[in-house]
N, C-alpha and C. Protein backbone atom coordinates (compact mmCIF):
# COMPACT_ATOMS: atom_id res chain seq x y z
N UNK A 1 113.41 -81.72 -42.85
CA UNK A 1 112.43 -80.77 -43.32
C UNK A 1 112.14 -80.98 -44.81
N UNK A 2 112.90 -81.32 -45.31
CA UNK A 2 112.98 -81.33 -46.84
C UNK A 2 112.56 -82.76 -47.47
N UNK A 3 112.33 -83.93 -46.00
CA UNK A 3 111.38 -85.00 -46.81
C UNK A 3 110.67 -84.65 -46.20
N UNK A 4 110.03 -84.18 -44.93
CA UNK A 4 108.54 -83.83 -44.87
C UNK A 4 108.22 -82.84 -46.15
N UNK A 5 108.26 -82.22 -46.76
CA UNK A 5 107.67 -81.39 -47.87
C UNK A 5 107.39 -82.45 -49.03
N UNK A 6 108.24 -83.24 -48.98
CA UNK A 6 108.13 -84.24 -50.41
C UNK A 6 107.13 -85.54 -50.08
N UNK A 7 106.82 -85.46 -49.20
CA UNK A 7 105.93 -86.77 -48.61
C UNK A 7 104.29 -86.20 -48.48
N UNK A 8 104.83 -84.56 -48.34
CA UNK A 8 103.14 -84.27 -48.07
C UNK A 8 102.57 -83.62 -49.43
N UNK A 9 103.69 -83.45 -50.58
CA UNK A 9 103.50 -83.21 -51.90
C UNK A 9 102.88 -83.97 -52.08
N UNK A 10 103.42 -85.06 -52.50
CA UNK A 10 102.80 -86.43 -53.31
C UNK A 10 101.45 -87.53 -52.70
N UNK A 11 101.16 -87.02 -51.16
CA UNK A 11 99.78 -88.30 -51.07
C UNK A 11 98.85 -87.08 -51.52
N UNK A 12 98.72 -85.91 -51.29
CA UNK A 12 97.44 -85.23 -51.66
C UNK A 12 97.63 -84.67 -53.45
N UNK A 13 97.93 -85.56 -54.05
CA UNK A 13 97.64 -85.26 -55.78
C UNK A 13 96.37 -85.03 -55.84
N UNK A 14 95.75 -83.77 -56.67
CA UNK A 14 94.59 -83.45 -57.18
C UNK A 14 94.04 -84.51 -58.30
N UNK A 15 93.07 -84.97 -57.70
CA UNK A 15 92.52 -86.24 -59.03
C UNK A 15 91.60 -85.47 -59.92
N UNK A 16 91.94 -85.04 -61.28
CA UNK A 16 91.34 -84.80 -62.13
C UNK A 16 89.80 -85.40 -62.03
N UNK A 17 88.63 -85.09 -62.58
CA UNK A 17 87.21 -85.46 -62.75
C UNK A 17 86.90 -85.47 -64.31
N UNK A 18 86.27 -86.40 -64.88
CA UNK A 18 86.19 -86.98 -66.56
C UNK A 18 85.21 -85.48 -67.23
N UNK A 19 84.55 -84.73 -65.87
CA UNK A 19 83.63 -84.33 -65.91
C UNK A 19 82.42 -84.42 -66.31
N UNK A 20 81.39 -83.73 -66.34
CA UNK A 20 79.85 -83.93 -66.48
C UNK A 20 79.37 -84.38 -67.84
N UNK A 21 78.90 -85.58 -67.50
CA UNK A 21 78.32 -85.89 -69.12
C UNK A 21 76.93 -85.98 -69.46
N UNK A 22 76.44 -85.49 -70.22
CA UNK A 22 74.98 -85.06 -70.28
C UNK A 22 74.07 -86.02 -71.25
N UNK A 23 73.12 -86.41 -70.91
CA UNK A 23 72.97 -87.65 -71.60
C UNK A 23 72.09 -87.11 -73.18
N UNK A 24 72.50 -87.61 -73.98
CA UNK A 24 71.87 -87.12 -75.81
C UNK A 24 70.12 -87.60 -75.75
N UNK A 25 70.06 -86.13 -76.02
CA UNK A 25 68.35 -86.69 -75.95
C UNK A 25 68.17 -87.24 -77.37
N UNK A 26 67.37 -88.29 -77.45
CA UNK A 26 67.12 -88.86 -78.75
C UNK A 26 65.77 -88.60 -79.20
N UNK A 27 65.32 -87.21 -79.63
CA UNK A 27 63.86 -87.34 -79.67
C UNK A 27 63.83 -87.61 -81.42
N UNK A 28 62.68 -87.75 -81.91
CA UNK A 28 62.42 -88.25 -83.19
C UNK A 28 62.24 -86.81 -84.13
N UNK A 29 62.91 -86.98 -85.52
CA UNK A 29 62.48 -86.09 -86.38
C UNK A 29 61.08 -86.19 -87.46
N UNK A 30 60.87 -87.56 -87.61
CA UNK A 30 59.75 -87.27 -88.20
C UNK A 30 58.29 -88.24 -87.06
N UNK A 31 57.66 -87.84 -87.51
CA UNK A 31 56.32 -88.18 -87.15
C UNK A 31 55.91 -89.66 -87.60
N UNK A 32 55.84 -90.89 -86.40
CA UNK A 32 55.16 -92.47 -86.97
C UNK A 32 54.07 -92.04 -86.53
N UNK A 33 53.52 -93.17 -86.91
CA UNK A 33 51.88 -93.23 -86.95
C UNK A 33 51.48 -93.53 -84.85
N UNK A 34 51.82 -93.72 -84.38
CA UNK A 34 51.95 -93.89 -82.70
C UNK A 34 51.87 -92.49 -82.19
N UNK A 35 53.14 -92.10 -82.22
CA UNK A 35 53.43 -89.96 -82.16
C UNK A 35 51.90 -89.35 -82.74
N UNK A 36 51.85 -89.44 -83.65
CA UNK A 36 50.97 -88.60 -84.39
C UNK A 36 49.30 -88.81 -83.90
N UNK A 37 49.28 -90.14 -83.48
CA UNK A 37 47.73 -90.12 -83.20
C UNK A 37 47.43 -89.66 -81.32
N UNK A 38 48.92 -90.03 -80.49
CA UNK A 38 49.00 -89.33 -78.89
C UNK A 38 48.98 -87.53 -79.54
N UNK A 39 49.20 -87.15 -80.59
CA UNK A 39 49.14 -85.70 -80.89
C UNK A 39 48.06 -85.28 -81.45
N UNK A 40 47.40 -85.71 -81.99
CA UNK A 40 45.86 -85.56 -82.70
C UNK A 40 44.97 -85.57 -80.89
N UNK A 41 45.08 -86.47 -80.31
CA UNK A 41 43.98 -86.65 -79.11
C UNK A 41 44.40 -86.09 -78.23
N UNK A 42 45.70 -85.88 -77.77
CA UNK A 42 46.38 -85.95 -75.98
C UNK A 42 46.18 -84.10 -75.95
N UNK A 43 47.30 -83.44 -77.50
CA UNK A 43 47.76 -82.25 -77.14
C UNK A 43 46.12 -80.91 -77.48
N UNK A 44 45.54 -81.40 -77.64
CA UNK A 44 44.43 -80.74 -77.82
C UNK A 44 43.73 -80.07 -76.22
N UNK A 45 43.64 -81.32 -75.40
CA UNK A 45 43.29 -81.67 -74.03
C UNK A 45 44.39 -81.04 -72.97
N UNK A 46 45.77 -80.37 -73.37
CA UNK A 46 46.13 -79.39 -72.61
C UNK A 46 46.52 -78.35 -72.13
N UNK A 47 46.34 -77.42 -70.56
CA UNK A 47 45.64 -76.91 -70.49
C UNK A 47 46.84 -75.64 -71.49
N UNK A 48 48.11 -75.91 -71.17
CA UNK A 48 49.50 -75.10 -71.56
C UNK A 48 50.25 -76.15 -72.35
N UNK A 49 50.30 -75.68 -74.10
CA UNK A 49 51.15 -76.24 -75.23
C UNK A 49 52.15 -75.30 -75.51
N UNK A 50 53.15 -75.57 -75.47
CA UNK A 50 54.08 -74.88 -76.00
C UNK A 50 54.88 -76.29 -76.75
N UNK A 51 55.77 -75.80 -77.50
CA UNK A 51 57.06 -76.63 -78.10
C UNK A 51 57.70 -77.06 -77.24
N UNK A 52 57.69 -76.21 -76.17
CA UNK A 52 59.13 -77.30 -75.31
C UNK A 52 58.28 -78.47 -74.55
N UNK A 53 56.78 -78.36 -74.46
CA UNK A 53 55.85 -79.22 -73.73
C UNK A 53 55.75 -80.29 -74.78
N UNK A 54 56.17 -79.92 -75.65
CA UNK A 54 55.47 -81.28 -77.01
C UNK A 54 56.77 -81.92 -76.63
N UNK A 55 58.01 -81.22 -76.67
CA UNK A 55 59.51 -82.09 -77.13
C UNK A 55 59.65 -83.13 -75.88
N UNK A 56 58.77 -82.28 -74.84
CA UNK A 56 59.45 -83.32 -73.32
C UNK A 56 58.59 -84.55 -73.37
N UNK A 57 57.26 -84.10 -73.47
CA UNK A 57 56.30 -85.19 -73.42
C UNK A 57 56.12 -86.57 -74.82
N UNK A 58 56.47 -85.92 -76.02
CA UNK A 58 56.01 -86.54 -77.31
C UNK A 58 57.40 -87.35 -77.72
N UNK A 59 58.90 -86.61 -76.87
CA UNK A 59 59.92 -87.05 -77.14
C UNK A 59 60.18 -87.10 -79.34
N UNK A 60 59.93 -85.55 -79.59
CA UNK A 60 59.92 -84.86 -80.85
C UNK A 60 61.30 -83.97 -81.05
N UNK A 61 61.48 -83.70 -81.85
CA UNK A 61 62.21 -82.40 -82.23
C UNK A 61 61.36 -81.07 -82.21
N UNK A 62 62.30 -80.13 -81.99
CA UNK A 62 61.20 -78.87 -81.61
C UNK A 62 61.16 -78.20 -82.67
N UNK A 63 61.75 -78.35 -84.04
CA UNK A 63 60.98 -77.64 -85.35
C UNK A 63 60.29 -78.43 -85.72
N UNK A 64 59.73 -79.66 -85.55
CA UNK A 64 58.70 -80.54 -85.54
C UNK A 64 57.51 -80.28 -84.93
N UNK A 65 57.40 -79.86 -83.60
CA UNK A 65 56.85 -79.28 -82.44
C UNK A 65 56.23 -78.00 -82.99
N UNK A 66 57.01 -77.10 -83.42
CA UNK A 66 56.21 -75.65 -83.97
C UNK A 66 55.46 -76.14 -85.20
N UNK A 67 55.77 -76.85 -86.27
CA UNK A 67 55.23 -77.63 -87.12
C UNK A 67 54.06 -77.67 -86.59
N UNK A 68 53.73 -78.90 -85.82
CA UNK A 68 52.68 -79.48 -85.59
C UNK A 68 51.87 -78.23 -84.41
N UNK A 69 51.97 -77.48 -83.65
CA UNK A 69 51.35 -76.58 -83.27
C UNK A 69 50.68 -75.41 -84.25
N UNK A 70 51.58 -75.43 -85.29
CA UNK A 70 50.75 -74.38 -86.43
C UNK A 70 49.70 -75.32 -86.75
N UNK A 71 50.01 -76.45 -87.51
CA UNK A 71 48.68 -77.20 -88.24
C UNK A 71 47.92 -77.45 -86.84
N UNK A 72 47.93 -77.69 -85.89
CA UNK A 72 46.09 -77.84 -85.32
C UNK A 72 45.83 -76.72 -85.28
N UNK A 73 46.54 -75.51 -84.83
CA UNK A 73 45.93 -74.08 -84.34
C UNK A 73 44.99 -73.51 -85.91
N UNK A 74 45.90 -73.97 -87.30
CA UNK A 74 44.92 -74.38 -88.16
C UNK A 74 43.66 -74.83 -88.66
N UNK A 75 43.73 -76.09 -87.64
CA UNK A 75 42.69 -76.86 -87.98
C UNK A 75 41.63 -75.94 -87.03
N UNK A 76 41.90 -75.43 -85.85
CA UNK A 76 41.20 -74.92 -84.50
C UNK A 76 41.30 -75.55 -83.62
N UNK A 77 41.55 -76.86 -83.42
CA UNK A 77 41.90 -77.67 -82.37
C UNK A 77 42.70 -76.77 -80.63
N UNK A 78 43.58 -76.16 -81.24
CA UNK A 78 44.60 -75.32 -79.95
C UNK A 78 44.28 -73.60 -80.71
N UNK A 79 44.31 -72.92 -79.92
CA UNK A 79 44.22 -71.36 -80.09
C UNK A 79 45.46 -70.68 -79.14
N UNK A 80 46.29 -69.55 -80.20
CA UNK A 80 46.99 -69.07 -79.29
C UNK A 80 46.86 -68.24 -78.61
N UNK A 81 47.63 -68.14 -77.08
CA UNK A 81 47.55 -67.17 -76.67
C UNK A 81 48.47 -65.65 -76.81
N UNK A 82 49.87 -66.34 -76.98
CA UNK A 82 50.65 -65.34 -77.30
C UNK A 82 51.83 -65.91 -77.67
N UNK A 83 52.51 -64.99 -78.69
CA UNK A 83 53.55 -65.30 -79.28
C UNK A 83 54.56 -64.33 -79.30
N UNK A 84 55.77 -64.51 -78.34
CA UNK A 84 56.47 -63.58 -78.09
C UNK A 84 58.27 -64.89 -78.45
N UNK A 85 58.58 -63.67 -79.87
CA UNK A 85 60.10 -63.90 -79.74
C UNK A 85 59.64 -65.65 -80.62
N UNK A 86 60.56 -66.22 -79.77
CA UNK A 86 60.61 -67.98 -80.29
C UNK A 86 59.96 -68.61 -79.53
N UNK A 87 58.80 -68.48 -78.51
CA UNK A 87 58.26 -69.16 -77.80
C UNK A 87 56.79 -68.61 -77.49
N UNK A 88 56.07 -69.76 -78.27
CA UNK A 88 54.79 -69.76 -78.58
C UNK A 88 53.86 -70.13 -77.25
N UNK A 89 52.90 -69.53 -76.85
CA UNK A 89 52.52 -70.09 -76.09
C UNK A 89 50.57 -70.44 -76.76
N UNK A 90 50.39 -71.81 -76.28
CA UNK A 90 48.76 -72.37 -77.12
C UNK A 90 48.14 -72.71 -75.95
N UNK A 91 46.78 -72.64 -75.80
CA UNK A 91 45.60 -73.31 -74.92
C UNK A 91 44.67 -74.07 -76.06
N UNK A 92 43.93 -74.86 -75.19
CA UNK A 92 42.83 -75.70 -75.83
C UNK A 92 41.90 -74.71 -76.41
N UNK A 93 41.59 -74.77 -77.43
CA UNK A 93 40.14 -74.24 -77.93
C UNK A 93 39.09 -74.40 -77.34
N UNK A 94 38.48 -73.44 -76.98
CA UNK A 94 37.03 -73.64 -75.92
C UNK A 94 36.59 -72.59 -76.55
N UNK A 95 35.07 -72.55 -76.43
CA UNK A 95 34.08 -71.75 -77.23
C UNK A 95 34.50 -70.11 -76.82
N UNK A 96 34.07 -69.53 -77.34
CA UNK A 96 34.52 -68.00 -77.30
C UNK A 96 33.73 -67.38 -76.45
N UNK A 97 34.46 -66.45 -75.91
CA UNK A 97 33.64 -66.12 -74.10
C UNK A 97 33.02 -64.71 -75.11
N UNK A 98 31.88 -64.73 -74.72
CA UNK A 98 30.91 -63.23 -75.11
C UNK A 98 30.73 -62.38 -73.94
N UNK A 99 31.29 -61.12 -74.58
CA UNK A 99 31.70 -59.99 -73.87
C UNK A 99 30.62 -59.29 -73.92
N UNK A 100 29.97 -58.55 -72.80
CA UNK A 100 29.00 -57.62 -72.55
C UNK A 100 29.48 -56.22 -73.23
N UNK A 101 28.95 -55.58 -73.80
CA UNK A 101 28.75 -54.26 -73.99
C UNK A 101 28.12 -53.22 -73.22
């Protein structure tokens, strides 16, 4: 009885796992001339900008991202819709809808 217990101890050892490794996003902190001109033409043209849409697509940093969403909404290029908390939300600029009275 007492080597069956010691035989069925030792084949089922729990194998530890290295666990989950998450891969380092490498997005860029400053702005090359490549980035900056897909951001002048591309982010104007869609239909939902936010920061986390610039960081996935432009592969940016996201205080870079609010950066560059203030200066076009500046320029007029993007208009916001709402800004709640830390997450901005922008649409394309399209002419201003006239409201009946």
């Amino acid at each position: 009885m007492a080597a069956a217990k010691v035989s069925a101890g030792s084949k089922n050892k729990k194998k530890w796992s290295k666990g989950k490794v998450q891969d380092k996003a490498n997005n860029s902190v400053y702005f090359n001339a490549e980035t900056l001109a897909k951001l002048e033409k591309e982010v104007p043209a869609y239909r939902l900008i936010t920061p986390s849409v610039l960081v996935d697509r432009l592969r940016i940093n996201g205080s870079l991202a609010r950066r560059a969403l203030r200066e076009l909404e500046a320029r007029g290029s993007i208009r916001l819709v709402s800004a709640h908390n830390s997450q901005l939300l922008y649409t394309r600029a399209t002419a201003p809808v006239a409201t009946e009275a």
